[in-house]
Protein backbone atom coordinates (compact mmCIF):
# COMPACT_ATOMS: atom_id res chain seq x y z
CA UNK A 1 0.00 0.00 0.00
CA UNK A 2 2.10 -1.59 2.57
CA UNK A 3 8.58 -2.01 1.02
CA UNK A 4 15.24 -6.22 0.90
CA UNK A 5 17.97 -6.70 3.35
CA UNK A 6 20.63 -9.54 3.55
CA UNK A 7 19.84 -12.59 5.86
CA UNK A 8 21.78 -14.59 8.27
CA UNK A 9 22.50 -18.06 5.49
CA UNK A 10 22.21 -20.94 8.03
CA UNK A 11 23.30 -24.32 6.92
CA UNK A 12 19.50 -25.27 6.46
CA UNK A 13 19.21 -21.95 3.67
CA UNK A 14 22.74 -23.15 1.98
CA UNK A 15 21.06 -27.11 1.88
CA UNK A 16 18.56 -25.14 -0.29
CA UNK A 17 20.53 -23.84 -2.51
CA UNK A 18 22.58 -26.48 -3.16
CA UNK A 19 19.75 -28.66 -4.45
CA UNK A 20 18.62 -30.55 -1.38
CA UNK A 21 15.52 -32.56 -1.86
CA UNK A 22 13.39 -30.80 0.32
CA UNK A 23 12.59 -26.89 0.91
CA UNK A 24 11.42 -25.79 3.88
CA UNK A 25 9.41 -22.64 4.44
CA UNK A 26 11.46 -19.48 5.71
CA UNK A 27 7.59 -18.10 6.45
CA UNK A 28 6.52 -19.30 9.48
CA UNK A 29 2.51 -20.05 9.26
CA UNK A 30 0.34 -20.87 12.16
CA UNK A 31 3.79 -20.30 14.36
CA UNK A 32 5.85 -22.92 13.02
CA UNK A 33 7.91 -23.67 10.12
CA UNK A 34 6.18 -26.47 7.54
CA UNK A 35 8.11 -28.48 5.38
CA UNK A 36 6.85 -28.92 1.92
CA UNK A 37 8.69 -31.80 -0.42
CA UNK A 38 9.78 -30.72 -4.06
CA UNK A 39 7.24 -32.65 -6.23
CA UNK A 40 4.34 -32.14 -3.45
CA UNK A 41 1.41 -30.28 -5.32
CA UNK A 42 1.19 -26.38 -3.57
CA UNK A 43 -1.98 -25.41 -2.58
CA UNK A 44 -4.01 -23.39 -5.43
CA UNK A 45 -4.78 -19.55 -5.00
CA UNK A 46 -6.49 -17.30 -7.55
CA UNK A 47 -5.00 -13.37 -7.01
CA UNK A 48 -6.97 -10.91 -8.33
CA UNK A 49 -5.04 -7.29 -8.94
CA UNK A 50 -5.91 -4.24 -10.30
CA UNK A 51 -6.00 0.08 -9.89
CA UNK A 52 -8.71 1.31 -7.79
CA UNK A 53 -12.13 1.82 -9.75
CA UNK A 54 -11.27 -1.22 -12.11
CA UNK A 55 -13.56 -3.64 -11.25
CA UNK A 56 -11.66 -6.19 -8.48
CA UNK A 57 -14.06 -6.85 -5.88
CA UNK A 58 -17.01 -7.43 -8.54
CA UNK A 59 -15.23 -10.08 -10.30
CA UNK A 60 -14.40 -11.91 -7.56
CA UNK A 61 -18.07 -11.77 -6.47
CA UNK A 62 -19.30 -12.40 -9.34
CA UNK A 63 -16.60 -15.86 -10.01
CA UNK A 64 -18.86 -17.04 -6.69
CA UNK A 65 -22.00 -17.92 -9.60
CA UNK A 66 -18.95 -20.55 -11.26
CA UNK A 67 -17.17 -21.98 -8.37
CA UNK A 68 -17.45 -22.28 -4.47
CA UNK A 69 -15.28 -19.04 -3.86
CA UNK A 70 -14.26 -17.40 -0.72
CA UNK A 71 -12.54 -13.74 -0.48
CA UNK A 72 -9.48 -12.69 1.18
CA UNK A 73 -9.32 -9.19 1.32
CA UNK A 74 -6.01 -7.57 0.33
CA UNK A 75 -6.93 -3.95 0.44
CA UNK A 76 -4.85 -1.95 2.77
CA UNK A 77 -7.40 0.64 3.83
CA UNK A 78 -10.36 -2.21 3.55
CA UNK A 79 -8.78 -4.33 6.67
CA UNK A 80 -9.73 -1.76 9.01
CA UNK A 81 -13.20 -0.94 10.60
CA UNK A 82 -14.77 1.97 9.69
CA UNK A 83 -14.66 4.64 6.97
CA UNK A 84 -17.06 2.07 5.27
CA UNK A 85 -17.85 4.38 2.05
CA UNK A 86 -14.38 6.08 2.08
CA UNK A 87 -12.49 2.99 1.88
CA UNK A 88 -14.85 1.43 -0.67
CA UNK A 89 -16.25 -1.69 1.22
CA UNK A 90 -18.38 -4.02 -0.47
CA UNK A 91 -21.53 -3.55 1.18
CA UNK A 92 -23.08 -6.70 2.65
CA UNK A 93 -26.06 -6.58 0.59
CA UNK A 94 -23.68 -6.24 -2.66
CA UNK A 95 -21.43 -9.28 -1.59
CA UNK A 96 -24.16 -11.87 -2.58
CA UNK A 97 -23.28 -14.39 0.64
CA UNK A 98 -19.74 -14.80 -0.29
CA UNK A 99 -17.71 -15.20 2.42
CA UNK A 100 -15.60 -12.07 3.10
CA UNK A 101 -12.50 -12.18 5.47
CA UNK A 102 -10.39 -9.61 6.53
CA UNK A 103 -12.63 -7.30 5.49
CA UNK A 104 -13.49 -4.64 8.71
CA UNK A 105 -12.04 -6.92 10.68
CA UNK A 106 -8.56 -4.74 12.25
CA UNK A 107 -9.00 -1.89 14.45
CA UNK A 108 -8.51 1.62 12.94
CA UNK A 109 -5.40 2.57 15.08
CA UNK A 110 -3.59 -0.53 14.55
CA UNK A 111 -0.77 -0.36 12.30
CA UNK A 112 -2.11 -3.76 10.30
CA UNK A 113 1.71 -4.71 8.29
CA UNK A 114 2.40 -6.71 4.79
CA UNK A 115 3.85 -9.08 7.78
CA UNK A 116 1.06 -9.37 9.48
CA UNK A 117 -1.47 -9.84 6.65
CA UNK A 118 0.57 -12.58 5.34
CA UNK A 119 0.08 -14.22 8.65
CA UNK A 120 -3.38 -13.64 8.92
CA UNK A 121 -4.18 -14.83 5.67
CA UNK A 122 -1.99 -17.65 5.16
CA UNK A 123 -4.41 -20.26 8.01
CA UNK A 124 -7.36 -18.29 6.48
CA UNK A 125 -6.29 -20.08 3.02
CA UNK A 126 -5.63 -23.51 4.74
CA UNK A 127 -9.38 -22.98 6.21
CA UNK A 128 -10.67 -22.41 3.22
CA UNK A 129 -8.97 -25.20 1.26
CA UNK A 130 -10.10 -27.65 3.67
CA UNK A 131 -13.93 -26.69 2.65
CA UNK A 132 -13.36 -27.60 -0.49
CA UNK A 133 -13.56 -23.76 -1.64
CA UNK A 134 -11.11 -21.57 -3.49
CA UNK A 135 -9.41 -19.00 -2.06
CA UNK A 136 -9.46 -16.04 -3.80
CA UNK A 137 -7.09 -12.94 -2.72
CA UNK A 138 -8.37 -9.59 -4.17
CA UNK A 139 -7.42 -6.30 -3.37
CA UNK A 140 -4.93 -3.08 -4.63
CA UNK A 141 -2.39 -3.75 -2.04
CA UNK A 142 0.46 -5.03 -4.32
CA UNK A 143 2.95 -5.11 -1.50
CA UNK A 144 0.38 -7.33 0.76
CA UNK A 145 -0.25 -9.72 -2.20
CA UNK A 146 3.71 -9.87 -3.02
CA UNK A 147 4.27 -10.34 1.29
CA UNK A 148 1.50 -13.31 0.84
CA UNK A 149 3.27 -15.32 -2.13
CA UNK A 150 7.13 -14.55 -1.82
CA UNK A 151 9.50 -16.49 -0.02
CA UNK A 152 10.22 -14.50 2.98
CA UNK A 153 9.41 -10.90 4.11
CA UNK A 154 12.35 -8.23 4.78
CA UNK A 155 11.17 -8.82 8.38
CA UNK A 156 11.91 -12.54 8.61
CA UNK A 157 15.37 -11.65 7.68
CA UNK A 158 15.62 -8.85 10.64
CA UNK A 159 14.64 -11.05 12.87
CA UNK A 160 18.03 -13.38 12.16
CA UNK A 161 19.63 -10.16 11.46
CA UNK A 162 18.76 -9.40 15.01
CA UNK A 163 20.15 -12.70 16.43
CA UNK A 164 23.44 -12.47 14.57
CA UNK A 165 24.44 -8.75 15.23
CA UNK A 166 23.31 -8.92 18.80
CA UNK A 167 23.32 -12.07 20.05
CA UNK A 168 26.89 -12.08 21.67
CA UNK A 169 26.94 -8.89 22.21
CA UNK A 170 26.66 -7.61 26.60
CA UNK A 171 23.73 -5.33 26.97
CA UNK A 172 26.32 -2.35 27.08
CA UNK A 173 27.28 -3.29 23.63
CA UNK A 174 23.90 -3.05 22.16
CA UNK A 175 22.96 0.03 23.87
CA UNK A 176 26.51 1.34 21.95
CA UNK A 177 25.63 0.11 19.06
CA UNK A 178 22.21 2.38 18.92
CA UNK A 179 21.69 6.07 18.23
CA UNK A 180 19.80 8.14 20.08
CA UNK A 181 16.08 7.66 19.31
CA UNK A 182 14.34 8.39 22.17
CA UNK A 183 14.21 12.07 22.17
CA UNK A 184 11.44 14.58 20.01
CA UNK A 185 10.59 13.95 16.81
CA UNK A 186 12.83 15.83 15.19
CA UNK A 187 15.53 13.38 15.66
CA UNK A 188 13.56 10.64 13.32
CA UNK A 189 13.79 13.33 10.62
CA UNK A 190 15.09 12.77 7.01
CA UNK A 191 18.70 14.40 7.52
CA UNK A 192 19.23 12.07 9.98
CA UNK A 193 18.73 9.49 7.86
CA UNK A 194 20.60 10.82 5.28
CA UNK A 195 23.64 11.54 7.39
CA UNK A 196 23.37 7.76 8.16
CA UNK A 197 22.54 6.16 5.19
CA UNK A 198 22.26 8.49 2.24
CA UNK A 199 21.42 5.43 -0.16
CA UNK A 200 18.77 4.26 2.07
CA UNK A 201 17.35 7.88 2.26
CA UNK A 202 17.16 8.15 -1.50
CA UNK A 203 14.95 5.44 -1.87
CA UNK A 204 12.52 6.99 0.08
CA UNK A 205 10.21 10.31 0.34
CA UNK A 206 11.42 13.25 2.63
CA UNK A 207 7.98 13.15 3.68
CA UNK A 208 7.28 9.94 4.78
CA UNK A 209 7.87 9.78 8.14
CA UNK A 210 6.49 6.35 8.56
CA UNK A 211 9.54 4.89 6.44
CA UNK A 212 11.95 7.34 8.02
CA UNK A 213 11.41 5.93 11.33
CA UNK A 214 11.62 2.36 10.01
CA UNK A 215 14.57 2.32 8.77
CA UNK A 216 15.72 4.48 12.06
CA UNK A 217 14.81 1.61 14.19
CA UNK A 218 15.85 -0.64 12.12
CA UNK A 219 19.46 0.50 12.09
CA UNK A 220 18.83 1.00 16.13
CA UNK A 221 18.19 -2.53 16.32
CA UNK A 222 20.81 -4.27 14.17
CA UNK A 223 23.61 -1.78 14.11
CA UNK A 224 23.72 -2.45 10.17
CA UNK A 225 22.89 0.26 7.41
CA UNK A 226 19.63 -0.64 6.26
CA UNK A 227 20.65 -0.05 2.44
CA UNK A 228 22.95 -3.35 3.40
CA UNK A 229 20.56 -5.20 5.06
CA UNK A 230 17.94 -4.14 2.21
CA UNK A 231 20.04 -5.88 -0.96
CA UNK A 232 22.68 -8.87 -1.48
CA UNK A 233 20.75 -11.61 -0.96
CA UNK A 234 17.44 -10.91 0.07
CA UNK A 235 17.03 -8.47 -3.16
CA UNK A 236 17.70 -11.70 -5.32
CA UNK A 237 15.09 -13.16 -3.44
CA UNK A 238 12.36 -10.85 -2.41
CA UNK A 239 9.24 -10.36 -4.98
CA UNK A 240 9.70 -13.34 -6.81
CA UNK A 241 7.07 -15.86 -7.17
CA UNK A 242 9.08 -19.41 -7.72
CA UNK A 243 9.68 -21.35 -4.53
CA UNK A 244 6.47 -19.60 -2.92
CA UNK A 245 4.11 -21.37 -1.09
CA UNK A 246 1.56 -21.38 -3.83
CA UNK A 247 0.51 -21.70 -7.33
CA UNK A 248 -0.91 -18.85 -7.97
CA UNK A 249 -2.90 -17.71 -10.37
CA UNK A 250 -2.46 -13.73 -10.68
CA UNK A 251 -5.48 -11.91 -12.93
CA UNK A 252 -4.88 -8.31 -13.37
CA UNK A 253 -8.40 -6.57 -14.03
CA UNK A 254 -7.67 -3.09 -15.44
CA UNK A 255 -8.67 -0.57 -17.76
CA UNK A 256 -7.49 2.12 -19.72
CA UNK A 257 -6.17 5.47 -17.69
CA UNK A 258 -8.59 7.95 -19.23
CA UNK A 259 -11.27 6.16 -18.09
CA UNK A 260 -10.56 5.22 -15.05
CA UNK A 261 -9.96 8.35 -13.91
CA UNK A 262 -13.36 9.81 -14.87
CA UNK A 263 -14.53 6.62 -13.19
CA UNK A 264 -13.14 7.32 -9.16
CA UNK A 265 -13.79 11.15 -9.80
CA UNK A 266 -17.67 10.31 -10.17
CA UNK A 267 -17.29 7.31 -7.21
CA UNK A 268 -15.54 10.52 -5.20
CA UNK A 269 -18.77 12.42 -5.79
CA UNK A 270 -21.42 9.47 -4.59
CA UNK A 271 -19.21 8.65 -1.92
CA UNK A 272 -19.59 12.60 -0.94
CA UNK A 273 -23.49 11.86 -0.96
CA UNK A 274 -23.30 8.86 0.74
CA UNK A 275 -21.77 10.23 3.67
CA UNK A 276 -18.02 10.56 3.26
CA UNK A 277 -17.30 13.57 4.86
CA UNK A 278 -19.57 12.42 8.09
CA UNK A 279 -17.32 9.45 8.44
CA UNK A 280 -14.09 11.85 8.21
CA UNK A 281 -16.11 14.21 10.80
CA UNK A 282 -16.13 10.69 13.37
CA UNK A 283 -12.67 10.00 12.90
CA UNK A 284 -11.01 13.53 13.11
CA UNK A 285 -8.79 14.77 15.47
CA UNK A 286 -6.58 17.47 15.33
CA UNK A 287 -3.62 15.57 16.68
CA UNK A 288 -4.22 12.49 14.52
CA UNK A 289 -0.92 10.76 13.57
CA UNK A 290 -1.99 10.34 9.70
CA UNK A 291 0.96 8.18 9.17
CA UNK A 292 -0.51 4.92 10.77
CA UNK A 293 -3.80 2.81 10.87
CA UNK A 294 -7.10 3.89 8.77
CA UNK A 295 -6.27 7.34 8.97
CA UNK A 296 -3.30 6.68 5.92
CA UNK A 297 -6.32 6.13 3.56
CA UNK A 298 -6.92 8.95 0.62
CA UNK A 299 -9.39 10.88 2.14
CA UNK A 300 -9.05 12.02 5.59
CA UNK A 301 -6.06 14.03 5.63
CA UNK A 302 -7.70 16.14 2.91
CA UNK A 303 -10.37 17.20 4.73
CA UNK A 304 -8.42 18.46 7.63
CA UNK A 305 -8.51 22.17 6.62
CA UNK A 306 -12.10 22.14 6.40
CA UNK A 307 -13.08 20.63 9.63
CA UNK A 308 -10.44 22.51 11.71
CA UNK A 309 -11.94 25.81 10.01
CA UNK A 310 -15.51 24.74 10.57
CA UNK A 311 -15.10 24.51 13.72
CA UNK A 312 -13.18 27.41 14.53
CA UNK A 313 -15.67 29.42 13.07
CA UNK A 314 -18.42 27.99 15.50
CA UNK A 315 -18.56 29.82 18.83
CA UNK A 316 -18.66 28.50 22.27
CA UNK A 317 -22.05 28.56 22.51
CA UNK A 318 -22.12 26.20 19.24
CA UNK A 319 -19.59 24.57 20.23
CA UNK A 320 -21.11 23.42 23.41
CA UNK A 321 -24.26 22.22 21.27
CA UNK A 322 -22.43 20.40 18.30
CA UNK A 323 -20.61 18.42 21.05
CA UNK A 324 -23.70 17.60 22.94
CA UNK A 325 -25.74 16.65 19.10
CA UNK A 326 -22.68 15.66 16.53
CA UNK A 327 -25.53 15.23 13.71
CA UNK A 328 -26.27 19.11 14.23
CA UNK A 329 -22.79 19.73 12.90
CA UNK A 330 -23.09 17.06 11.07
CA UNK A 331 -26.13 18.74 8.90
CA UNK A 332 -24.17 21.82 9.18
CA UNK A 333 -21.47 20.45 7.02
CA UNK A 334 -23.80 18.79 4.51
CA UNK A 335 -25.37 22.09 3.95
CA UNK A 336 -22.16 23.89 3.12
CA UNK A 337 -21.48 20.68 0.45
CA UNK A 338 -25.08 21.52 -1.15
CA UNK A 339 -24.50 25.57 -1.27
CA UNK A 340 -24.02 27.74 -3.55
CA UNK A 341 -22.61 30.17 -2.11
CA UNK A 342 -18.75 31.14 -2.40
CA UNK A 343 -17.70 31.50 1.11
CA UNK A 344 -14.46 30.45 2.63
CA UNK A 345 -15.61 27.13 3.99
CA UNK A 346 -17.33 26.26 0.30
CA UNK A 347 -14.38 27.16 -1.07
CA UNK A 348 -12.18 24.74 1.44
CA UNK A 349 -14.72 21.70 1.07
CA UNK A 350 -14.25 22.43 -2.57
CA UNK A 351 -10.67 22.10 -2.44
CA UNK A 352 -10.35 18.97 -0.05
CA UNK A 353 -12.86 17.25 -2.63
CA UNK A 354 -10.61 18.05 -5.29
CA UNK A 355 -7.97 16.81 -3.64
CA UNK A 356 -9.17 13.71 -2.91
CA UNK A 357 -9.74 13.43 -6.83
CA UNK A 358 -6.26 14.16 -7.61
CA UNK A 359 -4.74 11.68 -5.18
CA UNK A 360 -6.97 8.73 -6.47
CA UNK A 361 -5.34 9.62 -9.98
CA UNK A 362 -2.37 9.27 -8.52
CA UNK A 363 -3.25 6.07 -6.67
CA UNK A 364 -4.59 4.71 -9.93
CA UNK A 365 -1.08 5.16 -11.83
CA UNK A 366 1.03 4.32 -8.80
CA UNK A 367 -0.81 0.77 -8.65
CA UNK A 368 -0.67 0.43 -12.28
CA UNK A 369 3.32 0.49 -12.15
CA UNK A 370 3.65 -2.10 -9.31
CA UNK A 371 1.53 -4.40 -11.79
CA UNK A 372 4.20 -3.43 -14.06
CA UNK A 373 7.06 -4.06 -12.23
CA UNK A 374 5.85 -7.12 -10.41
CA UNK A 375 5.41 -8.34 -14.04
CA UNK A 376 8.81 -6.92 -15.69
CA UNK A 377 10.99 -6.98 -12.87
CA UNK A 378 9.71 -10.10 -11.31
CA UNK A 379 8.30 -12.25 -13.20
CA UNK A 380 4.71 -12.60 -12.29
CA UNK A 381 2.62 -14.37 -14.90
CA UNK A 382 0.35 -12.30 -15.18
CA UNK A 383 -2.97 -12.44 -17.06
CA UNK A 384 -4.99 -8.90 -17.94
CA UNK A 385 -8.12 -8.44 -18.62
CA UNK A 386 -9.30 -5.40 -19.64
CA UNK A 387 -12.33 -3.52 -18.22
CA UNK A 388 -12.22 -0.43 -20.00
CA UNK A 389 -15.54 -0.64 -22.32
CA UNK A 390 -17.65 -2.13 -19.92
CA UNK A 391 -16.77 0.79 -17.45
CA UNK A 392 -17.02 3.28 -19.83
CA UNK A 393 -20.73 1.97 -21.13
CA UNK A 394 -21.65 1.29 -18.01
CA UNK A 395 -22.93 -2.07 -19.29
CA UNK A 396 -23.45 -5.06 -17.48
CA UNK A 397 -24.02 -7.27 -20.52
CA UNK A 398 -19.88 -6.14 -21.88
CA UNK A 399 -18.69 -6.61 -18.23
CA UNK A 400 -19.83 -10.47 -18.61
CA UNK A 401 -18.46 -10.92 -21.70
CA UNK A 402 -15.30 -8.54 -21.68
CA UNK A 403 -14.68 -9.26 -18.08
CA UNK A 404 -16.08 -12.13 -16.33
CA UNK A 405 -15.62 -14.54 -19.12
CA UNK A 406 -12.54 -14.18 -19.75
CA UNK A 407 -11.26 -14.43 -16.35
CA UNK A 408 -13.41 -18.05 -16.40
CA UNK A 409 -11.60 -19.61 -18.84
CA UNK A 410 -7.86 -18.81 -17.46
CA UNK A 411 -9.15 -19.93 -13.82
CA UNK A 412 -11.28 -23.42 -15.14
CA UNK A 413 -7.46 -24.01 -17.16
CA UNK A 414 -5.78 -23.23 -13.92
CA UNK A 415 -8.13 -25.76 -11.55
CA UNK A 416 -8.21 -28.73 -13.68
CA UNK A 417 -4.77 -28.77 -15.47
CA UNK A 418 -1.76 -28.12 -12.90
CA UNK A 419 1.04 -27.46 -15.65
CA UNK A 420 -1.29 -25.27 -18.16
CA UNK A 421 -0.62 -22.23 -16.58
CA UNK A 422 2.23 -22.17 -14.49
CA UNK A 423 4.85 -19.58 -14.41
CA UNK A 424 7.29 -19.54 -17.17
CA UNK A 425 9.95 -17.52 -15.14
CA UNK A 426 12.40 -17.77 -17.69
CA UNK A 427 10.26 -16.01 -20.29
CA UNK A 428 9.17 -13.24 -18.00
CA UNK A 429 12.71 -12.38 -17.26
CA UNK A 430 13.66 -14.51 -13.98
CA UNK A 431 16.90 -14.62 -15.36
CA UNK A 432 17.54 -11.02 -14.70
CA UNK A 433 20.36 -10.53 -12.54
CA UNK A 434 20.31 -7.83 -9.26
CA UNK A 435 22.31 -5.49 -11.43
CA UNK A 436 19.83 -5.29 -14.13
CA UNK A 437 16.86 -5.01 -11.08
CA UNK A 438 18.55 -2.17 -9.86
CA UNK A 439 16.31 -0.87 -7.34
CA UNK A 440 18.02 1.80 -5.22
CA UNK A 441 19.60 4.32 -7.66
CA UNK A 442 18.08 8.13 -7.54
CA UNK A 443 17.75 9.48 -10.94
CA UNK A 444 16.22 13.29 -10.91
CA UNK A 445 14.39 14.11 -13.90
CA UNK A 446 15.09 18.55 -14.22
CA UNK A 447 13.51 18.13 -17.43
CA UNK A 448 10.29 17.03 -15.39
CA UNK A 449 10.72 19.59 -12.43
CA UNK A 450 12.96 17.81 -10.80
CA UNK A 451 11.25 14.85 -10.79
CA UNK A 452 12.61 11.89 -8.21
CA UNK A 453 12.63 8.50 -10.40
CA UNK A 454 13.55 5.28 -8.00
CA UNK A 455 15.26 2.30 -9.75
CA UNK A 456 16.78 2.03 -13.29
CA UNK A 457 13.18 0.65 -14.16
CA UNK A 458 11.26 3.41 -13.15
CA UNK A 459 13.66 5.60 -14.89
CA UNK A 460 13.89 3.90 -18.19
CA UNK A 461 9.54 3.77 -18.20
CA UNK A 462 9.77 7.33 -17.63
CA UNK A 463 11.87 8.39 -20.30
CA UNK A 464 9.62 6.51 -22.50
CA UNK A 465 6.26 8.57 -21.31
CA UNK A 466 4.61 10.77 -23.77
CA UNK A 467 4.93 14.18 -21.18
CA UNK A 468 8.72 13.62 -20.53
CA UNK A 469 9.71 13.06 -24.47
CA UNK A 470 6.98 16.34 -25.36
CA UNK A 471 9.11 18.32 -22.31
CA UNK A 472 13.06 16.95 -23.64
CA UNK A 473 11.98 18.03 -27.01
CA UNK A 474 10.95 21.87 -26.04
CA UNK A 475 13.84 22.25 -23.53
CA UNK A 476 16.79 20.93 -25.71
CA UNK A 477 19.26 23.03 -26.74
CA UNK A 478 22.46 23.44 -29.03
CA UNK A 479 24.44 23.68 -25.93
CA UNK A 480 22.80 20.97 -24.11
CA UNK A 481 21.00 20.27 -21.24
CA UNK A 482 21.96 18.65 -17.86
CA UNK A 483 18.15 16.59 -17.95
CA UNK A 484 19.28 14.19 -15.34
CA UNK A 485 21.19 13.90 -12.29
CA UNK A 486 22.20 10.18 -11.13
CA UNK A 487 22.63 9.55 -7.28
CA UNK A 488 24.26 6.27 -6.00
């Protein structure tokens, strides 16, 4: 939603790689480590993927009329009660009796990890085999999906990380080996991290604190730069789908950009009228951390100029009856959403609304390049099926034949013939090597307003875009131009 770091090799690990008959798990499920033999069939798992607005959630339902299908919910937002329309939930009465799970089910100021929903979901699959069902994983949350089917998590390998760096250590020797941490905030800032680990720090967004404070702690922990912890081995490993616990099979459901965007800036508006900013209202609070739980989702943070405004405009004696009847501010607000008039708070809600358009946008392209990558850089077999009419005509009769169909035929092939559709890694590129997956150098776009670009992948896609080539060809020069600055 949701991000490689080198692990302790134990004599178990190097049996692996030297072609030992068995593998065992480096994921531990239901608290213990399982061991599966080579030729043993793995456990079947349909993945459905996809941008926001594309159609996930109803396919999956709608697979339910074909097989005996229950839903694992890999939405990041979704996991967490509340903010029911804001976060998109399938309402009960839409989900047609198919089992949900892990939908609502996490409270909202939990911090709900890629590590933990791959241990949540992992028994939830093993329940649901054992009915005689099919699991089906659907949700936006590429990094969830990719903790769910790779071989280990970043966090398994801290964990031995851990053991090794500090195991022989006195406790005066650990404390040494940390930085301070424990004061303000200021001290989890991004210079800090810079002046420990500038590679680490360009990986990452001045902004997100979240990150910044990760890879803090993780450094306070182990003693190790994360940038070293974060490649080498575990970056060979990480993200890619042989040796995982499953055969999977991964349906992308998309559609084309254009569309999609006019698509979640008209769900923005119904959400608006079917309550959105009364569920922001609940979960407001002026000293909100916005960095962790359900108040990360698109959505809330947006709003928070309005609401503080609204109700610094109220005076005490309002205040004192808004706080004694919500709904009364509650109407309030909805009144100021159905007015016409221009005043400051219009002109705020106004803003925050538009905002929230313009981030789903962005949401919607940022999850269509993690399909990308999981498919380029990875090697995820990967089958698309494209949504784009049957959104755009808002037609139910295209959406079973553009959509559902389709999607049918690859997952009967799947269930009833093991090899038909299995993963030809060496086709989709598994044979790339960690130089060619470079994932950590900067490159700044000045062409672009300084645009940050993560990863020789990223980079090359960009240069390839329609806006950067239309922007190269106005700005170039006889004398040249400096349109990119590398960082290592």
């Amino acid at each position: 939603m949701n991000e490689l770091q080198q692990p302790k090799v134990t004599a178990r690990e190097e049996k692996m790689e030297n072609g030992g008959d068995q593998r065992r798990n480096l994921n531990p499920s239901n608290g213990g480590e399982e061991q599966l033999n080579k030729e043993e069939q793995k456990p079947k798992v349909v993945v459905i993927m996809g941008p926001t607005g594309s159609g996930k959630s109803k396919l999956a339902i709608d697979l339910a009329s074909h097989f005996p299908v229950e839903i694992i919910n890999a939405d990041s937002m979704q996991v967490y009660k509340g903010l029911d329309v804001l976060s998109n939930k399938v309402p009960l009465q839409e989900q047609k009796g198919v089992p949900h799970h892990l939908l609502g089910t996490v409270g909202p100021n939990v911090e709900f990890t890629a590590k933990e929903f791959r241990d949540s979901a992992i028994p939830l699959i093993s329940e649901i085999l054992s009915r005689n069902h099919v699991p089906v994983v659907v949700g936006g949350s590429n990094f969830y999906i990719q903790a769910l089917v790779s071989r280990f998590l970043y966090d398994d390998s801290v964990e031995d990380m851990d053991e090794s760096c500090c195991s022989g250590l006195s406790g005066y020797e650990q404390a040494d080996l940390q930085p301070d941490l424990t004061g303000d905030h200021s001290n989890y800032s991004y210079e800090l991290l810079k002046d420990l680990d500038p590679v680490a720090a360009n990986r990452i967004h001045p902004n997100n604190d979240r990150k910044i404070n990760q890879y803090l702690s993780l450094y306070a922990r182990t003693g190790v730069l994360p940038s070293k912890l974060y490649q080498g081995k575990a970056a060979e490993n990480w993200g890619w789908v042989d040796n995982c616990r499953f055969n999977c099979c991964f349906i992308a459901v998309d559609a084309a950009t254009s569309v999609l965007d006019r698509y979640v800036e008209q769900r923005v508006d119904c959400m608006m009228d079917a309550g959105l900013l009364d569920e922001v209202y609940d979960i407001y609070n002026v000293n909100a951390d916005y960095t962790r739980g359900l108040r990360q989702a698109i959505g809330v943070r947006e709003f928070e100029d309005f609401l503080h405004a609204s109700l610094s405009e109220a005076d005490s004696a309002y205040l004192n009856l808004i706080h004694k009847d919500v709904e009364t501010f509650k109407v309030s607000m909805r009144s100021i959403l159905k007015s016409s008039v221009n005043n400051q708070l219009k002109t705020l809600l106004d803003e925050a609304i538009d905002r929230v358009k313009l981030n789903t946008r962005r949401l919607v392209r940022y999850q269509k390049r993690r399909l990308n990558r999981l498919q380029t850089l990875f090697g995820w077999d990967i089958h698309h099926v494209d949504s784009t009419e049957s959104i755009s005509c808002k037609s139910d009769e295209l959406w079973a034949i553009q959509v559902v169909g389709p999607a049918l035929k690859i997952i009967r092939a799947f269930l009833t013939e093991d090899e038909r559709l299995a993963p030809n890694l060496e086709a989709n590129g598994a044979s790339v090597n960690l130089i060619e997956r470079d994932l950590w150098t900067q490159y700044i776009c000045k062409a672009c307003g300084d645009k940050v670009l993560r990863g020789t992948h990223e980079w090359e896609q960009h240069k390839q875009g329609r806006r950067h080539r239309k922007r190269i060809s106005h700005l170039r020069k006889p004398q040249g131009f400096g349109l990119v600055d590398q960082q290592q």
